[in-house]
Protein backbone atom coordinates (compact mmCIF):
# COMPACT_ATOMS: atom_id res chain seq x y z
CA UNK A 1 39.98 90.38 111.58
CA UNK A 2 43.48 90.43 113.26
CA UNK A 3 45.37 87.80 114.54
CA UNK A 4 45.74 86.99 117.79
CA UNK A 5 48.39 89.55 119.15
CA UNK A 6 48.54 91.37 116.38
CA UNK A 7 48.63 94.73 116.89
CA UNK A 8 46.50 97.26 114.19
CA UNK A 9 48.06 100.68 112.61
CA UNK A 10 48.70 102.76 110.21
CA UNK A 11 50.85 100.93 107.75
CA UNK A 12 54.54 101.53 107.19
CA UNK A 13 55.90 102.14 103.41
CA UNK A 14 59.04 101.06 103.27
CA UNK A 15 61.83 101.64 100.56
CA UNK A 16 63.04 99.02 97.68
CA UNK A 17 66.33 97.90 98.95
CA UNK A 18 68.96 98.55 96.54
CA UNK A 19 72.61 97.22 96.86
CA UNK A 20 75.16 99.31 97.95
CA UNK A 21 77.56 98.59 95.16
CA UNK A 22 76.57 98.55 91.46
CA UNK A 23 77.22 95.30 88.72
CA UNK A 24 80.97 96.86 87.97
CA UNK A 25 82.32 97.45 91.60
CA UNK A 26 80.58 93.68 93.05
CA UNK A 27 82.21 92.30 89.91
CA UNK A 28 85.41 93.59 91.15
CA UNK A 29 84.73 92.68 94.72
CA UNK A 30 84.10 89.00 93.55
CA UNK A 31 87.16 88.97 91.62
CA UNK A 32 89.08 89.95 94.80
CA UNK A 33 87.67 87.62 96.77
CA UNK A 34 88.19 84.75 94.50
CA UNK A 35 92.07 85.69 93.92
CA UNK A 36 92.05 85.71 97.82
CA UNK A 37 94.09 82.99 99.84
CA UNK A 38 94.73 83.04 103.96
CA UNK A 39 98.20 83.44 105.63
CA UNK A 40 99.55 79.98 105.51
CA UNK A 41 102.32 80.49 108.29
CA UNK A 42 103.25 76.82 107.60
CA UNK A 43 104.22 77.75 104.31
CA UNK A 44 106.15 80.83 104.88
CA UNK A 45 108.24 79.10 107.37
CA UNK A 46 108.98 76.46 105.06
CA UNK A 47 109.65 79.12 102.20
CA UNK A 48 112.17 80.78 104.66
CA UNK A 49 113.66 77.50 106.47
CA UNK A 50 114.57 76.40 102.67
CA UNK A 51 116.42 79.49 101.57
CA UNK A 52 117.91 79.93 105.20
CA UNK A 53 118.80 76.40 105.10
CA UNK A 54 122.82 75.50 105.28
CA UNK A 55 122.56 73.87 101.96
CA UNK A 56 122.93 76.61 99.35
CA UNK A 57 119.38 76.48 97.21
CA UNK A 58 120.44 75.91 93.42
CA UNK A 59 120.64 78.45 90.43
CA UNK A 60 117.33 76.92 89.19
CA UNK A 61 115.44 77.54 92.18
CA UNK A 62 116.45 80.90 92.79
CA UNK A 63 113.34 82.71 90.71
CA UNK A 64 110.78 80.39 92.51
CA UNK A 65 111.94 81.36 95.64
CA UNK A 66 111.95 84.83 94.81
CA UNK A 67 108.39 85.05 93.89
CA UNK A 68 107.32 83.21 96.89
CA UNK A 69 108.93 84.99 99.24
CA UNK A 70 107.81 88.28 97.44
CA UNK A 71 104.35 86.84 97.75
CA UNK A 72 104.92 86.35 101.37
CA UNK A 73 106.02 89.95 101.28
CA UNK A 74 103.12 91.12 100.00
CA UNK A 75 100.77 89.26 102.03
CA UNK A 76 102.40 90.36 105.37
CA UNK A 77 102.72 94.13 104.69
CA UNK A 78 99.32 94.33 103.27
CA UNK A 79 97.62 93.11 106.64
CA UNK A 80 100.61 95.26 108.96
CA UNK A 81 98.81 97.73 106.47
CA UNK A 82 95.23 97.02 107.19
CA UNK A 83 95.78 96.37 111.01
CA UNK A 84 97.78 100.06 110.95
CA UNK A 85 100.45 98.24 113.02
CA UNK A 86 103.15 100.58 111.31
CA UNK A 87 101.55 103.46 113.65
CA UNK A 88 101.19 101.12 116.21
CA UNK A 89 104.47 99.99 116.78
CA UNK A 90 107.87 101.10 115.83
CA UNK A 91 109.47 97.32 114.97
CA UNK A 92 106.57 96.30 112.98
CA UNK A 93 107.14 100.26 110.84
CA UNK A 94 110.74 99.51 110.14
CA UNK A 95 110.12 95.79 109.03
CA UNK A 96 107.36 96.96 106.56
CA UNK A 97 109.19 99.63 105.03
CA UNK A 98 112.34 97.21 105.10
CA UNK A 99 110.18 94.51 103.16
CA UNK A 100 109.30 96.95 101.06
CA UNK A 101 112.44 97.65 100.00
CA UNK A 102 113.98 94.22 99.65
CA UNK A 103 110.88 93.22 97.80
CA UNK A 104 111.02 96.02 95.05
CA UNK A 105 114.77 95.07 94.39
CA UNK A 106 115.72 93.13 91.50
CA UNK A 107 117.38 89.73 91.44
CA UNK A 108 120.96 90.06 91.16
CA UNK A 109 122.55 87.64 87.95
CA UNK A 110 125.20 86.68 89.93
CA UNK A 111 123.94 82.94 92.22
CA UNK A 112 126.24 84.12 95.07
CA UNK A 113 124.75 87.42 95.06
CA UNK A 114 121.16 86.07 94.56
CA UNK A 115 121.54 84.14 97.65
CA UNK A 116 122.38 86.75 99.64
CA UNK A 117 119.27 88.73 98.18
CA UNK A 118 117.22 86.05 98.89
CA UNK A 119 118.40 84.99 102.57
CA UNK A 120 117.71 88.97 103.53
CA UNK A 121 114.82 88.98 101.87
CA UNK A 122 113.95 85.24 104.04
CA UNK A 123 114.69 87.13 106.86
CA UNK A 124 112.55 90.22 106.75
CA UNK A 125 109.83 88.14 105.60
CA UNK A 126 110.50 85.81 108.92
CA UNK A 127 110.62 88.83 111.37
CA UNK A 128 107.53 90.90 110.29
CA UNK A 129 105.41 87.28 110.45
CA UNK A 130 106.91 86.89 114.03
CA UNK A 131 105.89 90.79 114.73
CA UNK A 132 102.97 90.30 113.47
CA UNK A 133 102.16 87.34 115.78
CA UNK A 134 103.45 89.16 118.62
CA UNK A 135 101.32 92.72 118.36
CA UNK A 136 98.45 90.63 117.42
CA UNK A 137 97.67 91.36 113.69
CA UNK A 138 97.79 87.68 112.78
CA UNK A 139 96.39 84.78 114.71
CA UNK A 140 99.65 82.39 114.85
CA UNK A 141 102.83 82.23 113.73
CA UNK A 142 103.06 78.22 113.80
């Protein structure tokens, strides 16, 4: 006997599922995910505003800022990369490969010099998250 509304046939076979990735490439998708953290725009802008700031940052603080604003770096060109806004627009192609650039150069030993690599460094990082906001590859821009 069939259910009410049920409708009799021939029945269907259907396939085991199986997951599209095997134990080594989810284990590496996890991993990603984990290491993971969203855009904070509040952040970067503070990151910049402090090295841009009129008050010269000290020697000590020079290295932090460096690998902070690299990290912005990184963040911002890797979604300009993913949102292919390099093809899509000529200002956001010459601030990626510009961040780039300052990004892969090296910290200067002098703290006059440092500054300066620093402050160009704020700057690019400030311009591709206002692109960014602008050609609509990130959400806000604070």
């Amino acid at each position: 006997m069939t259910a009410p509304g049920a409708v009799a046939g021939p029945e269907r076979v259907v396939d085991p599922w199986e997951p599209p990735l095997d134990v080594e490439a989810l284990t590496s998708v996890l991993a990603a995910c984990r290491a993971w953290s969203p855009l904070d725009g509040e952040t970067i802008l503070d990151d910049v505003g402090a090295v841009l700031d009129d008050v010269v940052p000290p020697e000590e603080a020079l290295d932090e800022h460096a690998l902070r604003l690299r990290g912005h770096l990184m963040q911002l060109i890797a979604i300009a990369t993913a949102a292919e806004a390099g093809q899509k627009d000529t200002d956001a192609a010459r601030l990626i490969e510009r961040g780039r650039q300052v990004r892969a150069e090296e910290l200067p030993g002098d703290h006059r010099q440092s500054v300066g690599h620093l402050r160009r460094m704020a700057w690019v990082v400030n311009e591709l998250h206002e692109r960014l906001g602008e050609i609509a590859c990130i959400r806000e821009t604070v």
